[in-house]
C-alpha atoms as a PDB file:
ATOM      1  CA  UNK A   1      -5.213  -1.138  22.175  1.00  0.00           C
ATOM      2  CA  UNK A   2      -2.747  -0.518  18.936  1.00  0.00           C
ATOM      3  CA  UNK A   3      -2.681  -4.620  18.469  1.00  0.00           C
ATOM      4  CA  UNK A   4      -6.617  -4.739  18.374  1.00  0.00           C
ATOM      5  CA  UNK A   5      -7.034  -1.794  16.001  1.00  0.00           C
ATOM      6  CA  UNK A   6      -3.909  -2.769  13.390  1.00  0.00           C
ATOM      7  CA  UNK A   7      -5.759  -6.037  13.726  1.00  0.00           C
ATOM      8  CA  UNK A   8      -8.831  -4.525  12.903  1.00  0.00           C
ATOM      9  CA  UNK A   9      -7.669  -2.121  10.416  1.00  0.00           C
ATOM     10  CA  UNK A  10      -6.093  -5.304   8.430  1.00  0.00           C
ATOM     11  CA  UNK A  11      -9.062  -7.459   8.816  1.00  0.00           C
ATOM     12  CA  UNK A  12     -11.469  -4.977   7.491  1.00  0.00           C
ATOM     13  CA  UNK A  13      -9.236  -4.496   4.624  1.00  0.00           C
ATOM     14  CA  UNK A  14      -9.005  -7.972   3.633  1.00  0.00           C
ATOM     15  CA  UNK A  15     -12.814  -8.259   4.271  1.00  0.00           C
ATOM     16  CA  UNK A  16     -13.456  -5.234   1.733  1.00  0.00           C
ATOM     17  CA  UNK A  17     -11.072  -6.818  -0.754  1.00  0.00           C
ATOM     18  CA  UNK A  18     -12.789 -10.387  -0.776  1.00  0.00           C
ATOM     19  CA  UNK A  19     -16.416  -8.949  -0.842  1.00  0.00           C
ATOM     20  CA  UNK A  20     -15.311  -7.338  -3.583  1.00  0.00           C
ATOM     21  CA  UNK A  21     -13.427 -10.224  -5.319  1.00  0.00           C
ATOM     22  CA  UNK A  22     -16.778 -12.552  -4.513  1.00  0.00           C
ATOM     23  CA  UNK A  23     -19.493 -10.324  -5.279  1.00  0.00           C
ATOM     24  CA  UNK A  24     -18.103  -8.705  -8.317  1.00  0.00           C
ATOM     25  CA  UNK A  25     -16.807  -9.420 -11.255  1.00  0.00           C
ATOM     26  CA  UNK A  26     -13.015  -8.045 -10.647  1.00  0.00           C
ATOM     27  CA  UNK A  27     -10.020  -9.626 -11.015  1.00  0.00           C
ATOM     28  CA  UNK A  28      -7.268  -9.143  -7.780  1.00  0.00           C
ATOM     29  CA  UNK A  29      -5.492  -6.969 -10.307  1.00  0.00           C
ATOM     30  CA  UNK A  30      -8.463  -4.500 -10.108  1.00  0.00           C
ATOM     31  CA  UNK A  31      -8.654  -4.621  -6.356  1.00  0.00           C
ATOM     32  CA  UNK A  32      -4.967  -3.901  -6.162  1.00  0.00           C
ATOM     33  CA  UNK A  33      -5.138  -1.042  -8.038  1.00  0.00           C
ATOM     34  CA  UNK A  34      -8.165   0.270  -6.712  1.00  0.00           C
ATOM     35  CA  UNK A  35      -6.506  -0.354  -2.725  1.00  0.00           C
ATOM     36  CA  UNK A  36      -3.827   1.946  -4.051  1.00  0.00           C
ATOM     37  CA  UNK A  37      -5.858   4.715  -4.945  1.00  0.00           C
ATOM     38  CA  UNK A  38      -8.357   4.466  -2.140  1.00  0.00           C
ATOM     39  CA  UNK A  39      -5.465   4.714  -0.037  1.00  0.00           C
ATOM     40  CA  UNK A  40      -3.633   7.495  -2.035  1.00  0.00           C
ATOM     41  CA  UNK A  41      -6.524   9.275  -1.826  1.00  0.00           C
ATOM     42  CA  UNK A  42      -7.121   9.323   1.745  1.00  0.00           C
ATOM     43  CA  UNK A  43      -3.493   9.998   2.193  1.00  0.00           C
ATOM     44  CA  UNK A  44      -4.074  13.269   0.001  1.00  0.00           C
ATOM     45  CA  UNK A  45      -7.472  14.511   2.590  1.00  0.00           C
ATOM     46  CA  UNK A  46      -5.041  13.537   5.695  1.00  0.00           C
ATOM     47  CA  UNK A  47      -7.061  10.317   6.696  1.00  0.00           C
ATOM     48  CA  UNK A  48      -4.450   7.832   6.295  1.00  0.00           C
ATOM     49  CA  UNK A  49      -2.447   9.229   8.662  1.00  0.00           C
ATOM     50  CA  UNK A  50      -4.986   9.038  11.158  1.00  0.00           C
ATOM     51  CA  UNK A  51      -5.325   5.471  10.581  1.00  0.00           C
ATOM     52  CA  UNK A  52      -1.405   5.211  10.816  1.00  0.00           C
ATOM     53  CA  UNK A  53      -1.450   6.939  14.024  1.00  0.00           C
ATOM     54  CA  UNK A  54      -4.409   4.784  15.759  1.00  0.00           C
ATOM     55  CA  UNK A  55      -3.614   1.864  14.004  1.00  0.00           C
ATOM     56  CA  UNK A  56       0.667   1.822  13.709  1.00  0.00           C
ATOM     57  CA  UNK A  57       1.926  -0.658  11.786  1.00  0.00           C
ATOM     58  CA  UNK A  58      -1.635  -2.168  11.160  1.00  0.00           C
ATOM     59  CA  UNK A  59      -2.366   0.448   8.161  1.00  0.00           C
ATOM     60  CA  UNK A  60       1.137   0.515   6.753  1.00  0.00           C
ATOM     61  CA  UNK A  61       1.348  -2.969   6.065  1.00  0.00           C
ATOM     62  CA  UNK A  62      -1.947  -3.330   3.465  1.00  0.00           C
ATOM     63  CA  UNK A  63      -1.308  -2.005   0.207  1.00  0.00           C
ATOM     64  CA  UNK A  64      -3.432   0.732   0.592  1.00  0.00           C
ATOM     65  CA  UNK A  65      -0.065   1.992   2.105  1.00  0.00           C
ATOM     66  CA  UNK A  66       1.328   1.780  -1.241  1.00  0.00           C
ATOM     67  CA  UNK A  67      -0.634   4.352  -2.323  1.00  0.00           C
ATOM     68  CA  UNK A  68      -0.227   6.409   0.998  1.00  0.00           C
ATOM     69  CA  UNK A  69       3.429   5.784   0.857  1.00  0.00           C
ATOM     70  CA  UNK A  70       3.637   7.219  -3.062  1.00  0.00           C
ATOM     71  CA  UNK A  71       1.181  10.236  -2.444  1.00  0.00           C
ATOM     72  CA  UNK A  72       3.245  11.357   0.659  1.00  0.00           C
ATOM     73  CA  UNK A  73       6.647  10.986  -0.875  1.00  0.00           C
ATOM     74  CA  UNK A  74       5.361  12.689  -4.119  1.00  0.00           C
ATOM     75  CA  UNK A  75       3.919  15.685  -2.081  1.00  0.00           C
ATOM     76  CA  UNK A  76       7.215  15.898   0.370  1.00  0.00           C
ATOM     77  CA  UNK A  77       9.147  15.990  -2.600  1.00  0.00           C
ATOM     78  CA  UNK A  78       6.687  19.025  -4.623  1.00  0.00           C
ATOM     79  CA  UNK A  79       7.110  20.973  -1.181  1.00  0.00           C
ATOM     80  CA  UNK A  80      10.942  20.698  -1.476  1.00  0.00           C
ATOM     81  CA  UNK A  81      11.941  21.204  -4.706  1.00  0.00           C
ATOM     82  CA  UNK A  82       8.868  21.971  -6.349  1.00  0.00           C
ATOM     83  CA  UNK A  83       7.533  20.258  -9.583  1.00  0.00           C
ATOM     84  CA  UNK A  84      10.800  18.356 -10.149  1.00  0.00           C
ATOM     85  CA  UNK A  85      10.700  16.946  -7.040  1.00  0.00           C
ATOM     86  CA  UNK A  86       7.278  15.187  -7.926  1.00  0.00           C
ATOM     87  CA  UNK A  87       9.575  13.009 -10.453  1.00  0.00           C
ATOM     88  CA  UNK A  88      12.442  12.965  -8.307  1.00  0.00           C
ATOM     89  CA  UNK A  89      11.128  11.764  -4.756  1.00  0.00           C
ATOM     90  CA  UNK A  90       7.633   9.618  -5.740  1.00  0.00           C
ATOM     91  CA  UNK A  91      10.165   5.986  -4.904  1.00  0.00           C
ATOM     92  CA  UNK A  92      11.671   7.727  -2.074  1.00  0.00           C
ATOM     93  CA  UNK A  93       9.582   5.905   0.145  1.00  0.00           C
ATOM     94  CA  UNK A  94       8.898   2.578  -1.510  1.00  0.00           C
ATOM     95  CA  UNK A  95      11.981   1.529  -2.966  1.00  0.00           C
ATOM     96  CA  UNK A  96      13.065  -0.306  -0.407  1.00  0.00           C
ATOM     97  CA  UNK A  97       9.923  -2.911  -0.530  1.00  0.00           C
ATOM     98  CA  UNK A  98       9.817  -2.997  -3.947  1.00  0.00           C
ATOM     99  CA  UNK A  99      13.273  -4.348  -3.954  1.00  0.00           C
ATOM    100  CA  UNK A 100      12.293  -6.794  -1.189  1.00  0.00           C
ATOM    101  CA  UNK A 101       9.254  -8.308  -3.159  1.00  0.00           C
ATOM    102  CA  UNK A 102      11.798  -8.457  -6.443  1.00  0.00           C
ATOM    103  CA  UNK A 103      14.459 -10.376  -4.483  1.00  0.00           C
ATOM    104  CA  UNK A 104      12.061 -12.441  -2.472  1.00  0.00           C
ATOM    105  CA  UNK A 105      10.146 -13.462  -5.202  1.00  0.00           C
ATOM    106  CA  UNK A 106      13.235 -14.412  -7.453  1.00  0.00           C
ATOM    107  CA  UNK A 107      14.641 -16.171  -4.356  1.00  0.00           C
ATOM    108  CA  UNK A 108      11.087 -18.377  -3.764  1.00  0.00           C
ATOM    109  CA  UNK A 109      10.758 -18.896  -7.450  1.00  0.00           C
ATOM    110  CA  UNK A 110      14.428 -20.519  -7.156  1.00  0.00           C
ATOM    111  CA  UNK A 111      14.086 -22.459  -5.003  1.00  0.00           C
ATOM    112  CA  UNK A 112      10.661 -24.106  -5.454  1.00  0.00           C
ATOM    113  CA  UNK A 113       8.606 -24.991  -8.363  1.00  0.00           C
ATOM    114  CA  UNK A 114       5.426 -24.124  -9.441  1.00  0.00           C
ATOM    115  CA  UNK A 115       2.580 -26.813  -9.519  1.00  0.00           C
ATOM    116  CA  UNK A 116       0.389 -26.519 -12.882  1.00  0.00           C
END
């Protein structure tokens, strides 16, 4: 049942994102950002995690779990070492695929070129 509901989870996602991208005038830049809120936001009123529980690796791969990734560090790290931590922990979580998309994307723009 986890493969039909992160399958579900990611499709309605990527349905929101393109009605919004065809019926409005927004750029994927705005729907980005606004995918990282809604999903900081619903990490901060404990919904997100629901969805990552139900859904498993279904709602952490969107980038709404950007946003839930950055919220959740950034409130682990308040809890442990108060305001400081805020600063110090809000990465903690997400460094490791922002790397990835910095070395992957240097790596594809290597190797292949772009059509104009």
């Amino acid at each position: 049942m986890i493969y039909i509901n992160a399958f579900l989870f990611c499709g309605l996602v990527c349905l929101i994102g393109q009605l919004l991208l065809d019926l409005f005038k927004v750029t994927p830049g705005h729907i980005t950002s606004l995918f990282v809120v809604i999903g900081s936001v619903l990490n901060i009123n404990g919904i997100y995690d629901y969805f990552v529980k139900k859904c498993g690796a279904g709602a952490m791969l969107p980038i709404t779990s950007f946003g839930h990734s950055l919220t959740h560090a950034a409130i682990s790290g308040v809890n442990k070492n108060g305001l400081l931590g805020l600063f110090s922990s809000v990465f903690d979580l997400t460094t490791t695929g922002i790397v990835a998309a910095i070395v992957f994307g240097f790596i594809i723009t290597v190797l292949f070129k772009a059509k104009d």
